[in-house]
N, C-alpha and C. Protein backbone atom coordinates (compact mmCIF):
# COMPACT_ATOMS: atom_id res chain seq x y z
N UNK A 1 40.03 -12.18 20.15
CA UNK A 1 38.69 -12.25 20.67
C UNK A 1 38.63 -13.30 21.77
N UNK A 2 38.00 -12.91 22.97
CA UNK A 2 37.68 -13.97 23.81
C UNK A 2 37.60 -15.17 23.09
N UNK A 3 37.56 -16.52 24.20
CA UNK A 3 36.85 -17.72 23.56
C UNK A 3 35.18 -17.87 24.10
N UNK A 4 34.53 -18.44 23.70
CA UNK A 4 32.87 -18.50 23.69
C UNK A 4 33.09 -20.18 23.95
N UNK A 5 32.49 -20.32 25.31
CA UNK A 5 31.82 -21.69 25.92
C UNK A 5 31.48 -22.73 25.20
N UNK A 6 31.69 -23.84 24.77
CA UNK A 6 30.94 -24.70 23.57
C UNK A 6 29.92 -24.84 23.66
N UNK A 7 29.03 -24.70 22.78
CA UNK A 7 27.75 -24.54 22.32
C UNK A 7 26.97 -23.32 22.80
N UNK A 8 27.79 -22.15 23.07
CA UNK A 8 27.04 -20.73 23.38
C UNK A 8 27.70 -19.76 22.17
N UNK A 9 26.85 -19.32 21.52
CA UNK A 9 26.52 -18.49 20.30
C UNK A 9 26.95 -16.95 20.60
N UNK A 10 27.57 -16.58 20.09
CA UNK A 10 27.35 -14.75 20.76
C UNK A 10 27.01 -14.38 19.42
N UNK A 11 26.53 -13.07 19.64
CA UNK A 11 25.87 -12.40 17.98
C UNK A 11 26.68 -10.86 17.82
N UNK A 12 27.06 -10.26 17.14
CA UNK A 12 27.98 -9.05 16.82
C UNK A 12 26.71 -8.36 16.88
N UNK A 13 26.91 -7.02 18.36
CA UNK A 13 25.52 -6.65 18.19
C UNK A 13 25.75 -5.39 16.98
N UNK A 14 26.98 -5.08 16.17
CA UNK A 14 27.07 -4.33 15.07
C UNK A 14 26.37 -4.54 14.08
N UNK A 15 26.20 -6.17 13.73
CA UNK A 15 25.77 -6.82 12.76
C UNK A 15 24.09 -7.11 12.87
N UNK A 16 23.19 -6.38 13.38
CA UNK A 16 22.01 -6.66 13.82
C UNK A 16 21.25 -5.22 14.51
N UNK A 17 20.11 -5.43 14.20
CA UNK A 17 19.48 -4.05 14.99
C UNK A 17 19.18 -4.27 16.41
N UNK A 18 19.67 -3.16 16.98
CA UNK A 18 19.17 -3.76 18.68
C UNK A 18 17.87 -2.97 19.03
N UNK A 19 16.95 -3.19 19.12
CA UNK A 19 16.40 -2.78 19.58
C UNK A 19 16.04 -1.96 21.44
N UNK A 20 15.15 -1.05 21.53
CA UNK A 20 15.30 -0.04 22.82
C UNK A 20 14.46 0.30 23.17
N UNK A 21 13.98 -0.02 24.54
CA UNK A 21 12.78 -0.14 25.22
C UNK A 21 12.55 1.32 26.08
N UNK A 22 11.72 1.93 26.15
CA UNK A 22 11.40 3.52 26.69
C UNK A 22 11.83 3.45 27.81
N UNK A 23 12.48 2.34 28.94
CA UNK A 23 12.74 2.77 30.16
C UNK A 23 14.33 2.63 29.77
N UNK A 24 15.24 1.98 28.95
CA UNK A 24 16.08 2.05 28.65
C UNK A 24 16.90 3.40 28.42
N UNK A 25 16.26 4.01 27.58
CA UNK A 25 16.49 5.70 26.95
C UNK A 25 16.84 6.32 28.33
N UNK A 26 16.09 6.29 29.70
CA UNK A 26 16.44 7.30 30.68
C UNK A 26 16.65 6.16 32.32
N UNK A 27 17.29 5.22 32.53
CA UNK A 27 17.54 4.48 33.32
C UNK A 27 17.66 5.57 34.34
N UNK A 28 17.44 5.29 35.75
CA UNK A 28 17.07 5.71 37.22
C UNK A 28 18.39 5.64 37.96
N UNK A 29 19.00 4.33 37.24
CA UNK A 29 19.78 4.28 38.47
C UNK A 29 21.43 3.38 37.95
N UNK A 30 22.38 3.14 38.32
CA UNK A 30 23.48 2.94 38.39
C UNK A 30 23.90 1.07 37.96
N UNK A 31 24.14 1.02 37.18
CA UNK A 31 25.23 1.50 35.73
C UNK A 31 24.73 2.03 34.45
N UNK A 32 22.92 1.38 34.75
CA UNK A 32 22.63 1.17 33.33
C UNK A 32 22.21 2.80 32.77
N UNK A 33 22.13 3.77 33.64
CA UNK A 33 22.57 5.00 33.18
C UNK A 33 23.34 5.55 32.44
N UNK A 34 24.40 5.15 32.81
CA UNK A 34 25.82 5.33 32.21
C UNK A 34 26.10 4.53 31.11
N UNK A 35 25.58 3.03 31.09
CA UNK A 35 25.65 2.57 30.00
C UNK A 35 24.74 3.04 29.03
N UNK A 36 23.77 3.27 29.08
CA UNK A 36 22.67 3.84 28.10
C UNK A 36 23.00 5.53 27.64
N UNK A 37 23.65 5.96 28.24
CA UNK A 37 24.41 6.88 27.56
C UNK A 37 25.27 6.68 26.58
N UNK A 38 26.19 5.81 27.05
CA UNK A 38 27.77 5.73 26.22
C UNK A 38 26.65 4.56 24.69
N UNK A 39 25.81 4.04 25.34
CA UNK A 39 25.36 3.25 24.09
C UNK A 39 24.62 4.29 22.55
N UNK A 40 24.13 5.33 23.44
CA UNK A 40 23.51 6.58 22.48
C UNK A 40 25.18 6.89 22.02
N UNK A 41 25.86 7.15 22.69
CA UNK A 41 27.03 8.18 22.03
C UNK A 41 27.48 6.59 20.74
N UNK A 42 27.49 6.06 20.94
CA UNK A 42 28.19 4.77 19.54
C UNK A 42 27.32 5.04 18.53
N UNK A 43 25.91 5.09 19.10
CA UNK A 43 25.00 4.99 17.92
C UNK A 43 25.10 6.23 17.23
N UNK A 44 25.72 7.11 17.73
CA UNK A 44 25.45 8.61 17.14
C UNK A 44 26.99 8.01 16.06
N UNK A 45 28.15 7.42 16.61
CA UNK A 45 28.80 7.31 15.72
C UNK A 45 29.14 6.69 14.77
N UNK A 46 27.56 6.54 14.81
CA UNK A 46 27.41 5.12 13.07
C UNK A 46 27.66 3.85 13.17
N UNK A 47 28.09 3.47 14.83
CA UNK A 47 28.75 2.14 15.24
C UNK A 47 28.08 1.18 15.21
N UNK A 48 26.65 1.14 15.46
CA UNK A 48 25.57 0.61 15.95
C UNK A 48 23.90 0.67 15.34
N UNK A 49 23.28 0.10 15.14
CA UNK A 49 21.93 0.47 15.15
C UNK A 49 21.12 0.70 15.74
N UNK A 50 20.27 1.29 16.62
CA UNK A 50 19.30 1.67 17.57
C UNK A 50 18.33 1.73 17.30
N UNK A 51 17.12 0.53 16.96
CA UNK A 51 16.23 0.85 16.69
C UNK A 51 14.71 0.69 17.50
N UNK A 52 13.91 1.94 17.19
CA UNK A 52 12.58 1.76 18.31
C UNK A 52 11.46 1.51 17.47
N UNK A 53 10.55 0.20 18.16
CA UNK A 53 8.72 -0.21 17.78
C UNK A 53 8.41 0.61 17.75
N UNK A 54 7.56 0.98 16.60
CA UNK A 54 6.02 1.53 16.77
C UNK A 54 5.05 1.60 17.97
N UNK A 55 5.57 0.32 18.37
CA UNK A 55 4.83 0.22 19.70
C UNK A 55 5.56 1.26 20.55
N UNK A 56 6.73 1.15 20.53
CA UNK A 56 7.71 1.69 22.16
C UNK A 56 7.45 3.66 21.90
N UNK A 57 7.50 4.09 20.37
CA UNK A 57 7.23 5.16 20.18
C UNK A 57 6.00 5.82 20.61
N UNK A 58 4.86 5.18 21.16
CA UNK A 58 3.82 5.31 21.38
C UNK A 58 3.64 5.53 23.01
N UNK A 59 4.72 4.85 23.80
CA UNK A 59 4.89 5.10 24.59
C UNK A 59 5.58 6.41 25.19
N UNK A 60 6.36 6.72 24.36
CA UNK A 60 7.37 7.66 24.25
C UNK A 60 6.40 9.10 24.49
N UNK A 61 4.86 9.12 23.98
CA UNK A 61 4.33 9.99 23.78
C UNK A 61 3.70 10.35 25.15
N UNK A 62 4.04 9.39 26.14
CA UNK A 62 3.64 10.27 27.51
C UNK A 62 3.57 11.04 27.58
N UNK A 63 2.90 12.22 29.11
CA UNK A 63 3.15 13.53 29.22
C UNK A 63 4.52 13.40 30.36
N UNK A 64 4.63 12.42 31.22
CA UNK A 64 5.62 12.04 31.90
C UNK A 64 7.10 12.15 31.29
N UNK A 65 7.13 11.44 29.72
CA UNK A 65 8.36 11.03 29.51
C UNK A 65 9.19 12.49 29.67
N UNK A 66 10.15 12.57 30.02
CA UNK A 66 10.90 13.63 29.75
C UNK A 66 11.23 14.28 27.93
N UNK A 67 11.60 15.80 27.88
CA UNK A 67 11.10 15.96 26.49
C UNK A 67 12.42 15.67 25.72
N UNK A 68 13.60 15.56 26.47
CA UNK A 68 15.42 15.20 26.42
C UNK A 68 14.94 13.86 25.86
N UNK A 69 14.15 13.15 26.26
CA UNK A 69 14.39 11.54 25.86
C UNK A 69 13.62 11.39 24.51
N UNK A 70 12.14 12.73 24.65
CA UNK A 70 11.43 12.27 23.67
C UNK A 70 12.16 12.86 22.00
N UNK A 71 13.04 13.46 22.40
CA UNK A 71 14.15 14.13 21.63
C UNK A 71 14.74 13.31 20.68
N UNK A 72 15.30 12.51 21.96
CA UNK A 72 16.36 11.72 21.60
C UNK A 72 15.78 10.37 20.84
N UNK A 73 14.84 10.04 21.10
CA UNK A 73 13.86 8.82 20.32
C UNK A 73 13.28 8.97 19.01
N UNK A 74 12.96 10.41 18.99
CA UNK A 74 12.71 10.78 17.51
C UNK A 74 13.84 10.22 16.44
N UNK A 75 15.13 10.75 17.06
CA UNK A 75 15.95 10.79 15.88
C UNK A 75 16.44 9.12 15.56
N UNK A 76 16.15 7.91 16.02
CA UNK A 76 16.01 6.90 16.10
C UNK A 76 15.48 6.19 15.04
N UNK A 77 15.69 4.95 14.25
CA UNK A 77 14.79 4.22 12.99
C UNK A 77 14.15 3.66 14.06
N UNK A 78 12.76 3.71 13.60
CA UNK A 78 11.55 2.74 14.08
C UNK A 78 10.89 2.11 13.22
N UNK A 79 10.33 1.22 13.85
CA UNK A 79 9.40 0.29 12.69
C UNK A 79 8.01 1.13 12.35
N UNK A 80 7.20 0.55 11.47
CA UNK A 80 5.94 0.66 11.61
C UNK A 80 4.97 -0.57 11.30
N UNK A 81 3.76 0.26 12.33
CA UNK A 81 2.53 -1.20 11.79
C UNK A 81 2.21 -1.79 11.29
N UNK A 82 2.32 -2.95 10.68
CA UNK A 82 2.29 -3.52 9.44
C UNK A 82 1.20 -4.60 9.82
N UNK A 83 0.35 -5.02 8.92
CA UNK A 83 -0.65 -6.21 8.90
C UNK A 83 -0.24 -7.17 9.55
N UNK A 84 -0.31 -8.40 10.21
CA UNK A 84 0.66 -9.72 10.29
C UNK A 84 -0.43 -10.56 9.85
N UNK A 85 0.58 -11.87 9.61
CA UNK A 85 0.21 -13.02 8.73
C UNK A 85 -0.29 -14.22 10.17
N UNK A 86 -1.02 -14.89 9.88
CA UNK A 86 -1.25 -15.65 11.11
C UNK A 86 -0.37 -16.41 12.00
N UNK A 87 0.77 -16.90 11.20
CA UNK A 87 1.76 -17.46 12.35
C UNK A 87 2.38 -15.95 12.81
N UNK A 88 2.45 -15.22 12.75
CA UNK A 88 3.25 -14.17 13.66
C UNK A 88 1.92 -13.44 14.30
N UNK A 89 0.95 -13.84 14.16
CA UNK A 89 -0.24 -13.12 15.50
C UNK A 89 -0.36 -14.29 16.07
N UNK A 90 0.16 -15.60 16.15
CA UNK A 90 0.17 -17.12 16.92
C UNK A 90 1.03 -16.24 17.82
N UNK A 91 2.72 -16.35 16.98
CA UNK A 91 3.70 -15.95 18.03
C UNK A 91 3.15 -15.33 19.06
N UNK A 92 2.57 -13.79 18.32
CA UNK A 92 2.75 -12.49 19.56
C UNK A 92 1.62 -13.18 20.54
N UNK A 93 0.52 -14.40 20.53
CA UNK A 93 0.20 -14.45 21.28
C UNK A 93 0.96 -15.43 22.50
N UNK A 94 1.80 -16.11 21.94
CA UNK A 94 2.72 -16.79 22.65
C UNK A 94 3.66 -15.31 23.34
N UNK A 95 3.89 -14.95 23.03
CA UNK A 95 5.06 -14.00 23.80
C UNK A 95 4.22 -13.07 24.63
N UNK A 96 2.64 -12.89 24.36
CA UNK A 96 1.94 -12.31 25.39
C UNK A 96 2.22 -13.27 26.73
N UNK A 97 1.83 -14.66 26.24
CA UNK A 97 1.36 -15.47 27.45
C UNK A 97 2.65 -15.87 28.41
N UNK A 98 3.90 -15.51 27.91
CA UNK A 98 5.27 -15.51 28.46
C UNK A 98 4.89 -14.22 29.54
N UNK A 99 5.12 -13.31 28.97
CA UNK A 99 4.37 -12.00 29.50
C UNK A 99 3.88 -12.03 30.45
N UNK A 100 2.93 -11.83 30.30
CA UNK A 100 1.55 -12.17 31.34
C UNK A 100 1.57 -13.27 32.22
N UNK A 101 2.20 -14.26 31.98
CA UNK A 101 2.19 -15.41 33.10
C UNK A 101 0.68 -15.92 33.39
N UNK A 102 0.12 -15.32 35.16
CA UNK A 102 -0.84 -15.65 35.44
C UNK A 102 -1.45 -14.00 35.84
N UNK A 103 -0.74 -13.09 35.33
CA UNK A 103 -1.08 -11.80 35.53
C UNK A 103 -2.48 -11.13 34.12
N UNK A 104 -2.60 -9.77 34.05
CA UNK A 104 -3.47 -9.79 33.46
C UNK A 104 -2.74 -9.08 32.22
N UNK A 105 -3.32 -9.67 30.88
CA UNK A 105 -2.64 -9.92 29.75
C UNK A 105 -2.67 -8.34 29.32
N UNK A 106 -3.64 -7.65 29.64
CA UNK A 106 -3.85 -6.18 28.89
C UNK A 106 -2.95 -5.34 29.29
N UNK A 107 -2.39 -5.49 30.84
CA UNK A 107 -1.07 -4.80 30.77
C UNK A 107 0.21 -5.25 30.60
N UNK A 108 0.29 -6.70 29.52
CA UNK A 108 1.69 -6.60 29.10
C UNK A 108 1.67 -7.05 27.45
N UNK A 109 0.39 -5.76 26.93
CA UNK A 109 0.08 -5.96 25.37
C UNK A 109 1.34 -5.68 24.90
N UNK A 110 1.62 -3.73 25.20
CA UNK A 110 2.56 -3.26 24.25
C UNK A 110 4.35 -3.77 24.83
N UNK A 111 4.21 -4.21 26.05
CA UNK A 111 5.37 -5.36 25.98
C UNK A 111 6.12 -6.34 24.95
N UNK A 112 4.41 -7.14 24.69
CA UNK A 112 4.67 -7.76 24.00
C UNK A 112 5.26 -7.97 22.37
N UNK A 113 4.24 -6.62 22.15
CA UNK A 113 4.61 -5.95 21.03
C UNK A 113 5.55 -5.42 20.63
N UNK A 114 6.77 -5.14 22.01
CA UNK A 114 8.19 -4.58 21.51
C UNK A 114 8.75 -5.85 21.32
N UNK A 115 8.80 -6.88 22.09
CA UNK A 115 9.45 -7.80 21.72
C UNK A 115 9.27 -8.38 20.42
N UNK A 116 7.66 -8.84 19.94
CA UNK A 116 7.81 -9.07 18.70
C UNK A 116 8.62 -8.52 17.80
N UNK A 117 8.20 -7.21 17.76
CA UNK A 117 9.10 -6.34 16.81
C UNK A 117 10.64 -6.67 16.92
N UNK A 118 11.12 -6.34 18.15
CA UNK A 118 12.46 -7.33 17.81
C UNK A 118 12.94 -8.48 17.44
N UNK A 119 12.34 -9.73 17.46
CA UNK A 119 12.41 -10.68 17.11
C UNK A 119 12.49 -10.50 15.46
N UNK A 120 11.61 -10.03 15.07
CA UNK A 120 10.98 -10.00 13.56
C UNK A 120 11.95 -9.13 13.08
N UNK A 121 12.75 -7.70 13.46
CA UNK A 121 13.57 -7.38 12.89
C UNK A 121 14.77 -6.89 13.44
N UNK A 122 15.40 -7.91 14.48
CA UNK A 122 16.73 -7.38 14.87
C UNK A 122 16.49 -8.61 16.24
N UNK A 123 17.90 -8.65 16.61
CA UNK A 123 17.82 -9.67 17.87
C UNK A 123 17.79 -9.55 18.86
N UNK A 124 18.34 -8.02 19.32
CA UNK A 124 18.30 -7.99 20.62
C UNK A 124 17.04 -6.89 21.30
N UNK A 125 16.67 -6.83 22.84
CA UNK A 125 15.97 -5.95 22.88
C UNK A 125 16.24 -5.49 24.40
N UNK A 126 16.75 -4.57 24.34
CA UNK A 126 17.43 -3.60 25.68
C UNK A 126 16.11 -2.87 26.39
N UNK A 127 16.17 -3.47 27.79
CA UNK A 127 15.38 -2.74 28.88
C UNK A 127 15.68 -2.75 29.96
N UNK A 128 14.97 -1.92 31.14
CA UNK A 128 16.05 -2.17 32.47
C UNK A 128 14.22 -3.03 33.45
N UNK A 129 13.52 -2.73 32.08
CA UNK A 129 12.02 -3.26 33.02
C UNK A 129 12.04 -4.66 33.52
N UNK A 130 12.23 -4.99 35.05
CA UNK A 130 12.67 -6.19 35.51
C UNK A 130 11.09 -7.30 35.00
N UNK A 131 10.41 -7.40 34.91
CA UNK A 131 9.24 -7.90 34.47
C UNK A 131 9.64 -8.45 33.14
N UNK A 132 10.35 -7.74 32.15
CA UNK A 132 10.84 -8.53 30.86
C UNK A 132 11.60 -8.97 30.97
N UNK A 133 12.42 -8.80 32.31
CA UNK A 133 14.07 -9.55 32.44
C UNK A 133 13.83 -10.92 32.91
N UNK A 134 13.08 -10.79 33.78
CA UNK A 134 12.76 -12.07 34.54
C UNK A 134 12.01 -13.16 33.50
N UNK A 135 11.53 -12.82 32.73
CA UNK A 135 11.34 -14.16 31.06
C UNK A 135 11.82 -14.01 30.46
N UNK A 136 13.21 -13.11 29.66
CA UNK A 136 14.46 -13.34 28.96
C UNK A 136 14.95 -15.42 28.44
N UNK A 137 14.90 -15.70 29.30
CA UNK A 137 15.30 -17.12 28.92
C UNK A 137 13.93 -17.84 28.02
N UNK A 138 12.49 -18.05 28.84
CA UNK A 138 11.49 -18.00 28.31
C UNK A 138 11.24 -17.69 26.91
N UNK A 139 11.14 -15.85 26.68
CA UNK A 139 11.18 -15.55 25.05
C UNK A 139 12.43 -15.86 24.52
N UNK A 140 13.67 -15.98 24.94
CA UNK A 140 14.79 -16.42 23.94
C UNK A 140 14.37 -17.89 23.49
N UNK A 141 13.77 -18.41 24.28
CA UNK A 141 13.49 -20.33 24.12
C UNK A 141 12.65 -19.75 22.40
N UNK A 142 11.59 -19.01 23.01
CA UNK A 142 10.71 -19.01 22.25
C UNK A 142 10.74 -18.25 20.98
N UNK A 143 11.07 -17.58 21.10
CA UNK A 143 11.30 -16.61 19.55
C UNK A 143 12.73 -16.07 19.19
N UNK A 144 14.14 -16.53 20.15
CA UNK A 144 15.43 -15.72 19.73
C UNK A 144 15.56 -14.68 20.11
N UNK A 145 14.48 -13.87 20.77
CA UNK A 145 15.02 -12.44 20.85
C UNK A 145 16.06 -12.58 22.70
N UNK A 146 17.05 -11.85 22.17
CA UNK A 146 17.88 -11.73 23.58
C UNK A 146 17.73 -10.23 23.93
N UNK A 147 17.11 -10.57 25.28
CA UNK A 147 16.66 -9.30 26.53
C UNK A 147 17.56 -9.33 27.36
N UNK A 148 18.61 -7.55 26.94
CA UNK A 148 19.57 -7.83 27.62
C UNK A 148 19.22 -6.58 28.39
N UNK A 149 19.92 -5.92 29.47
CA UNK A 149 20.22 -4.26 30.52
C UNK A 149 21.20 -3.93 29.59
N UNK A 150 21.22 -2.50 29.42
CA UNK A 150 21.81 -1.88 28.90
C UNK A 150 23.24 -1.76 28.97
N UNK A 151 23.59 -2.01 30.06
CA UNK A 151 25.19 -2.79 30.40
C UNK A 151 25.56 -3.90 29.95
N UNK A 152 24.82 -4.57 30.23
CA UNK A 152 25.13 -6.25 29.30
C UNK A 152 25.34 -5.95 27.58
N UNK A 153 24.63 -5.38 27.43
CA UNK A 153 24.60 -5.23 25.83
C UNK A 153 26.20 -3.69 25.93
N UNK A 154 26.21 -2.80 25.86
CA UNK A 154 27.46 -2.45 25.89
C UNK A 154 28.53 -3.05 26.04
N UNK A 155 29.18 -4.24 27.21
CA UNK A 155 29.80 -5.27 27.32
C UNK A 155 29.95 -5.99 26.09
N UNK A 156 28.65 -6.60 25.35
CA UNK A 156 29.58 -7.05 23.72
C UNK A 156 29.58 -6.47 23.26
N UNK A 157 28.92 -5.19 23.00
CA UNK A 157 29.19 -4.21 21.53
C UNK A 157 31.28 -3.96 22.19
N UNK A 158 31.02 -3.95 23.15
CA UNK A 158 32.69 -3.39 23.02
C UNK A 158 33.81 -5.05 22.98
N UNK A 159 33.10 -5.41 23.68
CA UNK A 159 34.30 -7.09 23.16
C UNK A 159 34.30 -7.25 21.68
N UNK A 160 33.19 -6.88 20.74
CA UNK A 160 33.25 -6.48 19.26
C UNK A 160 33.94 -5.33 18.92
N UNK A 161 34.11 -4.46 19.45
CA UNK A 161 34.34 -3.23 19.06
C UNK A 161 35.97 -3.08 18.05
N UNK A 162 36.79 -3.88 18.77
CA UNK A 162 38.27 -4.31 17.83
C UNK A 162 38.97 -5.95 17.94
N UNK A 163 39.86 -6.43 17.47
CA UNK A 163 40.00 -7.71 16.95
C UNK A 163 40.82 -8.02 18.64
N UNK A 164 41.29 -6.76 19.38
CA UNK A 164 42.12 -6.83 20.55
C UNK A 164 41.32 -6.65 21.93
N UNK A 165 40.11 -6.66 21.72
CA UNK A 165 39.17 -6.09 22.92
C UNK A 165 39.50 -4.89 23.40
N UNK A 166 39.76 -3.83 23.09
CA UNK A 166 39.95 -2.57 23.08
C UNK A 166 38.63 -1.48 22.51
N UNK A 167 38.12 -1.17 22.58
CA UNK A 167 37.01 -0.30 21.96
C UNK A 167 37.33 1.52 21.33
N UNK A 168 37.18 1.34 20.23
CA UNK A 168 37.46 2.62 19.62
C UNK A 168 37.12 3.64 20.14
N UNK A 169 35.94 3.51 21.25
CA UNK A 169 35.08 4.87 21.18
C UNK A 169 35.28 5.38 22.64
């Protein structure tokens, strides 16, 4: 296995649910296309976990989304809505206000809401939406969740993938 920087952490994204953001599923443009493919084909082979919010499923229900993706999201574990307790409606309002910045908070509710959900049950959360990329450091400060592109996150699932950096799949 590679060596890891002193005092930088990597996480086995085998060992954890990654979560997957609706622009992720059908990327536009070059690599993260290709990576978000080969990342569906692992998950199909039991390698991985893929899991989608309640929230992100809701999105999914566009008339836009394509019906290939809305396909492909079904067959996916998702969370569901659950009550929250007051420190985790503190959080999500902290990870709104990461969000939102000085912009307006109502369009980066269900943002926010995917991220919670990852935080709360899995660590990572894959999107290519540059708006969540650009506070990645921000919500990692703040709640752990790591916002990676769908290439970045393929990159360790396969440095995990065997004890030789070789990838099975």
């Amino acid at each position: 296995m590679k060596r890891k920087p002193l005092g930088r952490v990597s996480i086995d994204p085998a060992r954890t649910n990654i979560f997957i953001d609706s622009c992720a599923f059908d990327p536009k443009y070059s690599p993260e296309d290709k990576a978000s493919q080969k990342i569906f084909g692992i998950y199909e082979s039991g390698k991985i976990l893929l899991t989608i919010s309640h929230s992100t499923l809701k999105e999914l229900q566009h008339p836009n989304v394509p019906n290939e993706v809305k396909r492909e999201a079904q067959s996916k574990i998702y969370t569901i809505n659950v009550q929250l307790v007051q420190e985790e409606l503190q959080l999500k309002e902290k990870i709104l206000d990461v969000l939102a910045g000085n912009g307006k908070r109502e369009n980066m509710t269900q943002d926010a809401d995917h991220i919670f959900e990852a935080q709360k049950y899995g660590k990572f959360f894959v999107t290519t939406d540059k708006g969540i990329l650009k506070k990645k450091v921000e919500l990692n400060q703040l709640c752990g969740v790591i916002v990676i592109l769908p290439s970045e996150i393929l990159s360790l699932i396969e440095s995990y993938a065997q004890p030789n950096n070789q990838p099975d799949w």
